[in-house]
Protein backbone atom coordinates (compact mmCIF):
# COMPACT_ATOMS: atom_id res chain seq x y z
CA UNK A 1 23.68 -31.78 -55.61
CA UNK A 2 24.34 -31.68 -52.00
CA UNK A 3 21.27 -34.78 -52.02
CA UNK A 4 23.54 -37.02 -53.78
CA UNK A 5 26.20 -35.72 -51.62
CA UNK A 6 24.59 -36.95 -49.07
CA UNK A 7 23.89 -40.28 -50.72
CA UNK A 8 27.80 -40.85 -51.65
CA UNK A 9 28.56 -40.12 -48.08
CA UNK A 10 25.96 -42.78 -46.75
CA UNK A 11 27.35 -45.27 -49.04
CA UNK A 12 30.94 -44.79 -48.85
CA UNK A 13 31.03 -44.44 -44.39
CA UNK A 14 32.31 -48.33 -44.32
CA UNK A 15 34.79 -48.08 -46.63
CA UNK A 16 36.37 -45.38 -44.21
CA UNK A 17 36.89 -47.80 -41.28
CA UNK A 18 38.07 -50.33 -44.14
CA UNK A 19 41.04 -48.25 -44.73
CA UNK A 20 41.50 -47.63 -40.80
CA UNK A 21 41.92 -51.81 -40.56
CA UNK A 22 44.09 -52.25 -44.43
CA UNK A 23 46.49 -49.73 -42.77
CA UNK A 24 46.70 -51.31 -39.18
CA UNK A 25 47.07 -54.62 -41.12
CA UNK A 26 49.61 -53.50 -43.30
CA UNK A 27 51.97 -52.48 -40.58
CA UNK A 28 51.43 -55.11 -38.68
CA UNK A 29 52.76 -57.51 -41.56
CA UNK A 30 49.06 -59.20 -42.35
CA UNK A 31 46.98 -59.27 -44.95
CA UNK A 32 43.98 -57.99 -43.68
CA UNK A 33 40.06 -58.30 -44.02
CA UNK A 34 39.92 -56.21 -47.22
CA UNK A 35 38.28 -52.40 -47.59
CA UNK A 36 35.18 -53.68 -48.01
CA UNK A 37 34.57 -56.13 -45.37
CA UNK A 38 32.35 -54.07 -43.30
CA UNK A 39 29.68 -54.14 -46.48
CA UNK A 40 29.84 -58.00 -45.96
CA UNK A 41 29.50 -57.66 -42.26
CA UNK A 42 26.54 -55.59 -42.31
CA UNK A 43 24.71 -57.67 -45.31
CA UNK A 44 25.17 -60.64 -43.27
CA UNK A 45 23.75 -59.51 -39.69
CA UNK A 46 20.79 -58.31 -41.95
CA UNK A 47 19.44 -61.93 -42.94
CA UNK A 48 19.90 -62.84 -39.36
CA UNK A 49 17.37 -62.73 -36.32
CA UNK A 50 17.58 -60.02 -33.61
CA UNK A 51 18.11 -62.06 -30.30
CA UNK A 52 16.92 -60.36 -27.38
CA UNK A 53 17.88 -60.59 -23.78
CA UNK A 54 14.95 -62.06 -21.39
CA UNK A 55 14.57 -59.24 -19.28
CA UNK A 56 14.49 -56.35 -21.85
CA UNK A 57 11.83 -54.05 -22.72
CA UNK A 58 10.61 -51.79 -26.18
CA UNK A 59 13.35 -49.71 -25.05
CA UNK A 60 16.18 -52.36 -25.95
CA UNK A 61 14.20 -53.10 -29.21
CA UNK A 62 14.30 -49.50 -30.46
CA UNK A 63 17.49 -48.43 -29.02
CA UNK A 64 19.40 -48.92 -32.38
CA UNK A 65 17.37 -48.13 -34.70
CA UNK A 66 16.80 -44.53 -32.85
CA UNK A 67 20.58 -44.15 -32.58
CA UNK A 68 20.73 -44.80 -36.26
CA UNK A 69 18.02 -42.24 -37.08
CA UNK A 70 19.95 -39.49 -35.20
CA UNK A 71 23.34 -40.32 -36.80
CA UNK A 72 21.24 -40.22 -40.35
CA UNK A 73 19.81 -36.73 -39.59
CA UNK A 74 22.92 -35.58 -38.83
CA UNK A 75 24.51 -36.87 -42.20
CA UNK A 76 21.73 -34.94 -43.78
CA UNK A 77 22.69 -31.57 -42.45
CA UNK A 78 26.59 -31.49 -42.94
CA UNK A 79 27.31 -29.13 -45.67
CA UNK A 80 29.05 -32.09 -47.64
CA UNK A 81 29.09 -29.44 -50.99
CA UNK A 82 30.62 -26.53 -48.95
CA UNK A 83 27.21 -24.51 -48.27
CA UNK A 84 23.59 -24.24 -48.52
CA UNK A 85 20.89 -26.67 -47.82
CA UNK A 86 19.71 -27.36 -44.07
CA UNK A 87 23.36 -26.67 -42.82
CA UNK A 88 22.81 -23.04 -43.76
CA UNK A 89 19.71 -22.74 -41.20
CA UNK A 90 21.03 -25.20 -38.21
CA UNK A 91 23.29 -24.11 -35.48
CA UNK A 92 26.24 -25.87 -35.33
CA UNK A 93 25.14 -26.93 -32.17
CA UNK A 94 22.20 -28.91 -33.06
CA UNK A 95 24.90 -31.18 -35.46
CA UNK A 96 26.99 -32.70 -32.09
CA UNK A 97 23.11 -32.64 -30.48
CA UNK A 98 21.87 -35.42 -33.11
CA UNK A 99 25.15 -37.30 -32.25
CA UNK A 100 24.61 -36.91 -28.53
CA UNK A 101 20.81 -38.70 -28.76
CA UNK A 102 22.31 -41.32 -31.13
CA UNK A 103 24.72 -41.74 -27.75
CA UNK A 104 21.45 -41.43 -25.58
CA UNK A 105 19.52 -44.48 -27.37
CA UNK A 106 22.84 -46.68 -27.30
CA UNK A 107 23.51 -45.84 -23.58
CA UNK A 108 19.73 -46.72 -23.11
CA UNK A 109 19.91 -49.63 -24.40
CA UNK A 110 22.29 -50.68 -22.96
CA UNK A 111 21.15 -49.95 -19.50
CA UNK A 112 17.81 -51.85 -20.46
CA UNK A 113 19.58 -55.03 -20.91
CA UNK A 114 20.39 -55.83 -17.73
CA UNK A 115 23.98 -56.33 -18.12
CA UNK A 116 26.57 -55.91 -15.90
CA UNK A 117 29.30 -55.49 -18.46
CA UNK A 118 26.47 -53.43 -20.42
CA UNK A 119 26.12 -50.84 -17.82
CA UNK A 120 29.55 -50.39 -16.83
CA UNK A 121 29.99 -49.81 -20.37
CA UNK A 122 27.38 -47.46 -20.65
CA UNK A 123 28.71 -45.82 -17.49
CA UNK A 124 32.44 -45.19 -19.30
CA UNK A 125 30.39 -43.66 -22.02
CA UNK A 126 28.59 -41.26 -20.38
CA UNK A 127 32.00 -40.25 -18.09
CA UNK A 128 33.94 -39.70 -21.35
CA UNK A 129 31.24 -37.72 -23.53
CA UNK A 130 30.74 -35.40 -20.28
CA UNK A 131 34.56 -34.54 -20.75
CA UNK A 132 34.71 -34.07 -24.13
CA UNK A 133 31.69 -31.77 -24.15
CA UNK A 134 33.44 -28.55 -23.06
CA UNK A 135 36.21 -29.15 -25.82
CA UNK A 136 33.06 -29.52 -28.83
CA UNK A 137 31.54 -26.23 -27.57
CA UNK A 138 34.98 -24.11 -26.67
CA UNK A 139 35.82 -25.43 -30.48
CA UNK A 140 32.46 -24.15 -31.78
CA UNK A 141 32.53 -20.89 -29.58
CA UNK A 142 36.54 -20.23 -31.76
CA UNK A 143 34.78 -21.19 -35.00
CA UNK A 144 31.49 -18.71 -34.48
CA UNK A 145 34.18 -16.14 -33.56
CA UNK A 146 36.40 -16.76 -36.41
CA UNK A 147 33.82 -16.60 -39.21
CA UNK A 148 30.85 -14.88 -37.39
CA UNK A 149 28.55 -17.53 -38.18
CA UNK A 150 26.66 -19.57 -35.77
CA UNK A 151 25.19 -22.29 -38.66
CA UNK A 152 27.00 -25.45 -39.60
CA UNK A 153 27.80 -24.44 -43.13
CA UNK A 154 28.79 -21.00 -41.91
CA UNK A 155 30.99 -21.92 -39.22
CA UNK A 156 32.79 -25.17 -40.99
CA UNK A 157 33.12 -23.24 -44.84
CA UNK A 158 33.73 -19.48 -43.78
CA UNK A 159 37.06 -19.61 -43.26
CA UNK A 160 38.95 -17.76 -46.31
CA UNK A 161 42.51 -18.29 -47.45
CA UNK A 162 43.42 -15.22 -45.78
CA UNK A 163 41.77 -15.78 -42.46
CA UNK A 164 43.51 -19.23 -42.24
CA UNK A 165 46.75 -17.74 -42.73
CA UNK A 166 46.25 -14.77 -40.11
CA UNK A 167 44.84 -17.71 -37.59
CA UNK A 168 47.14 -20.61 -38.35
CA UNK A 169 47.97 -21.23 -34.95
CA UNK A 170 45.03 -21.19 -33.65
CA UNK A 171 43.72 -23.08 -36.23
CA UNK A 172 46.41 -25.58 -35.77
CA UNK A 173 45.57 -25.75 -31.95
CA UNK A 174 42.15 -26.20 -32.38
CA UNK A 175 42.74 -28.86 -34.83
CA UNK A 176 44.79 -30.45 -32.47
CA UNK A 177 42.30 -30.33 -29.56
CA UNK A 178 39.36 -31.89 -31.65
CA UNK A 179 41.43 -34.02 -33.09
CA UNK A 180 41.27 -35.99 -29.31
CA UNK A 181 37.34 -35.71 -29.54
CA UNK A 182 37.61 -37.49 -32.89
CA UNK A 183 39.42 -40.40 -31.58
CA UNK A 184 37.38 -40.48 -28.37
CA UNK A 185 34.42 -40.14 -29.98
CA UNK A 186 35.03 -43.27 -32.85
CA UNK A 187 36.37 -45.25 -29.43
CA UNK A 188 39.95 -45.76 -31.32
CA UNK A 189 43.01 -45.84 -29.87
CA UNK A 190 44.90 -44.45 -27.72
CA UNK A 191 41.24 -44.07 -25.36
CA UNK A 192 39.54 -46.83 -26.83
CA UNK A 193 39.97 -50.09 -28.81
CA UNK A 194 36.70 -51.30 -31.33
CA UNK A 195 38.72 -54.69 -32.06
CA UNK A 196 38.80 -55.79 -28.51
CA UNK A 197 37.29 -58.60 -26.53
CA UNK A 198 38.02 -58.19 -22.89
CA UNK A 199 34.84 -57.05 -21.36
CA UNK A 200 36.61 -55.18 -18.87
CA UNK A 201 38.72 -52.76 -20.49
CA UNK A 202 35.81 -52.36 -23.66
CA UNK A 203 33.64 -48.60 -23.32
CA UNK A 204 31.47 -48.54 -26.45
CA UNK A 205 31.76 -52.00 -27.46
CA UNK A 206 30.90 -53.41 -23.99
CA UNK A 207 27.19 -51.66 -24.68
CA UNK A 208 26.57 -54.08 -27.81
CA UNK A 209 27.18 -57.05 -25.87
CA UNK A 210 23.97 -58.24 -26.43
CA UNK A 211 23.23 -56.76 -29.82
CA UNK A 212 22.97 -58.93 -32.36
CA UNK A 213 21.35 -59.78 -36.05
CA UNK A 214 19.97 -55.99 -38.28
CA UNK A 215 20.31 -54.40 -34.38
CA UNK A 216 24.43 -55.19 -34.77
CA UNK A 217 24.66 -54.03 -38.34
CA UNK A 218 22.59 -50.64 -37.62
CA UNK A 219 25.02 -50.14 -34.67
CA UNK A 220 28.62 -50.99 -36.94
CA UNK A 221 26.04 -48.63 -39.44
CA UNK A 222 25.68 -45.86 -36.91
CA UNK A 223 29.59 -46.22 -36.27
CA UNK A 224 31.06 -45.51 -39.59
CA UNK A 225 28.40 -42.87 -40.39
CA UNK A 226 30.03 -41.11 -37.20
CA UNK A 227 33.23 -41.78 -37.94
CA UNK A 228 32.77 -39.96 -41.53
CA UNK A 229 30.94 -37.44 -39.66
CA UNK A 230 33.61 -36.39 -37.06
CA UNK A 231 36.30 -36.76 -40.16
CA UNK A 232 34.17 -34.72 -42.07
CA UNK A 233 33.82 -31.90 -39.47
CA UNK A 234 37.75 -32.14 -38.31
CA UNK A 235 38.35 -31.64 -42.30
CA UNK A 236 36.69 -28.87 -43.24
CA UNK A 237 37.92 -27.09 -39.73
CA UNK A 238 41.36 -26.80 -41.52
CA UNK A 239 40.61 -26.68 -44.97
CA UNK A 240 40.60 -23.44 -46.54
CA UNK A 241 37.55 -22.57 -48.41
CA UNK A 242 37.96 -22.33 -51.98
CA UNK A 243 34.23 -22.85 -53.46
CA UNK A 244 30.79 -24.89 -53.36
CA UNK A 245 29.85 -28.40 -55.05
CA UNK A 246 31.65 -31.63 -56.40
CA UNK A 247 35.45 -30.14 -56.21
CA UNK A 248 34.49 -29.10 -52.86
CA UNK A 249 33.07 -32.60 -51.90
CA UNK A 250 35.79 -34.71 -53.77
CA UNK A 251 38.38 -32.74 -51.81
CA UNK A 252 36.77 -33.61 -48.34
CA UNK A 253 36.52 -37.33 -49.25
CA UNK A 254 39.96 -37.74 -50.17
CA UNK A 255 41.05 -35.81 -46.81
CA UNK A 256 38.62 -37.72 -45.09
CA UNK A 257 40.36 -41.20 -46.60
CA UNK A 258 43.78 -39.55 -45.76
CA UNK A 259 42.56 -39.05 -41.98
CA UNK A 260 41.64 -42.69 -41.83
CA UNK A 261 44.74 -43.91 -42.95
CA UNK A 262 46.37 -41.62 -40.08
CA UNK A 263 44.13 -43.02 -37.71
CA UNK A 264 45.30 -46.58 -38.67
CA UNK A 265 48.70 -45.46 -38.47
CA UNK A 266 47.85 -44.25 -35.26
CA UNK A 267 46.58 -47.31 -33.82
CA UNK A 268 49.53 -48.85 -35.00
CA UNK A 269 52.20 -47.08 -33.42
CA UNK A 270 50.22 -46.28 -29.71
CA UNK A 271 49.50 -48.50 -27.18
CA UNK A 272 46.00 -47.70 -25.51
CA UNK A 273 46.29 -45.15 -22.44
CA UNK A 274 45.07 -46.20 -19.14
CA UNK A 275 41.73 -45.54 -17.66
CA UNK A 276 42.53 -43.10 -15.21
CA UNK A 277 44.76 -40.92 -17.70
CA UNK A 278 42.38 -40.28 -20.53
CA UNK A 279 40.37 -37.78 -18.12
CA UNK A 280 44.22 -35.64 -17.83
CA UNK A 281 44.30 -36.03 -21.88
CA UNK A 282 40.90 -34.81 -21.98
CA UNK A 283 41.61 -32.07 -19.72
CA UNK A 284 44.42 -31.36 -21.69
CA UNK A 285 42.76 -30.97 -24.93
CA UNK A 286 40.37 -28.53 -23.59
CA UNK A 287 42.93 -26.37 -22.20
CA UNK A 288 44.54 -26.26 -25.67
CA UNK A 289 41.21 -25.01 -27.22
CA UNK A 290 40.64 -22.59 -24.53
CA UNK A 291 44.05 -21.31 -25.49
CA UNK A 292 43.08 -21.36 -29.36
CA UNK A 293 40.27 -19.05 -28.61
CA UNK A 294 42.35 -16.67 -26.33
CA UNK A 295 44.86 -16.30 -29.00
CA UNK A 296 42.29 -15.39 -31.56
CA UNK A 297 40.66 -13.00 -29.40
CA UNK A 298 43.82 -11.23 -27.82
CA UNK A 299 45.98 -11.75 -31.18
């Protein structure tokens, strides 16, 4: 069961950011590209040729691919049915590890190119993910003490009914402060904007400069699988558990649908923060999971 799981989940990651563009086209009065226009996107840059730039080596060739790989491992793990499988024997740890090489190969990549725009890119990247790193692991460390578990599955599906309403604020704080990883992480606004064009003010998209043809599509691939992922993760953080298998994994891919509509909505009513604050939100955000664990542990 939790193989098809897995299945539905690869298949359904674009029509995630579909509803993230339908909702930020609906309020700004437009009709939109349609749900599904990221399946067209990605059968199109298949049938095309990979262009490479002149000074690149292997490493630009594989960078994609590799960053794909990582992002699929990790969709095989999650506990998509509630429990059991390989999520039951992996840390929780090792799950933000597979998305940190899929980071790695992009970042390499991009640095192999020979860019200027690439590398400054890259160079946001790797600023930003350093930040956010103590907020993943002070999250973690408050789940592992909530539910005693250090495994995915453990961690994400231990929390009962009653433990969720003896923790609520914490919960709700902890929610809150990975909630800023998930929108860092996906580059969307307010630190980040996938739709834009000027090379200066891009972070992630400024790495794929060059990337075109099946490279492109693995990379907008790679993307929605991560996007699901991080949904996925931020879901089952504040949903109580109530059981193992389909209603389980129905449940999480309507909430994860719901949170893509809020991140549209999102979008729609922030204006992208400036360069130099997103470190202070950052900062921020870790000091409200900090406080999320000393709550749980004093309260």
């Amino acid at each position: 069961m939790n193989i098809l799981c897995i299945i539905l989940a690869a298949v359904m990651a674009p029509l995630f950011i579909g509803i993230v563009n339908q909702t930020k086209a609906f309020f700004a009065g437009r009709r939109g590209p349609g749900m599904f226009r990221l399946y067209v996107d990605i059968c199109k840059l298949l049938r095309k040729s990979c262009p490479r730039p002149r000074h690149s080596t292997w490493l630009f060739d594989i960078a994609q691919s590799a960053s794909l790989a990582a992002v699929i491992a990790a969709t095989a793990v999650f506990p998509w049915t509630g429990g059991g499988g390989l999520s039951s024997f992996i840390p929780a740890a090792v799950f933000f590890y597979l998305l940190a090489a899929g980071r790695f190969f992009t970042v390499i990549g991009a640095l192999d190119a020979g860019s200027a725009f690439e590398g400054m890119g890259a160079s946001r990247e790797v600023q930003f993910s350093a930040l956010v790193e103590p907020i993943i692991f002070t999250v973690l460390g408050f789940l592992v003490l909530l539910t005693g578990d250090i495994s995915l599955s453990g961690a994400l599906s231990g929390i009962a009914p009653e433990s969720w309403k003896a923790n609520v604020i914490a919960l709700v704080l902890a929610f809150i402060a990975f909630l800023a990883v998930f929108l860092l992480e996906n580059c969307r606004v307010p630190f980040d904007d996938p739709e834009t064009h000027l090379e200066l003010t891009m972070i992630h998209e400024a790495m794929l400069l060059d990337v075109g043809g099946p490279d492109l599509a693995f990379a907008l691939y790679g993307a929605a699988l991560k996007f699901e992922l991080l949904a996925a993760f931020l879901v089952m953080m504040f949903m109580p558990c109530f059981g193992q298998g389909w209603k389980h994994a129905a449940v999480m891919f309507i909430a994860i649908a719901l949170l893509s509509a809020v991140t549209g909505v999102v979008e729609s009513v922030m204006a992208r923060f400036r360069f130099l604050k997103t470190p202070h939100t950052l900062m921020g955000a870790a000091l409200v999971a900090a406080l999320a664990v000393l709550i749980h542990v004093c309260f």
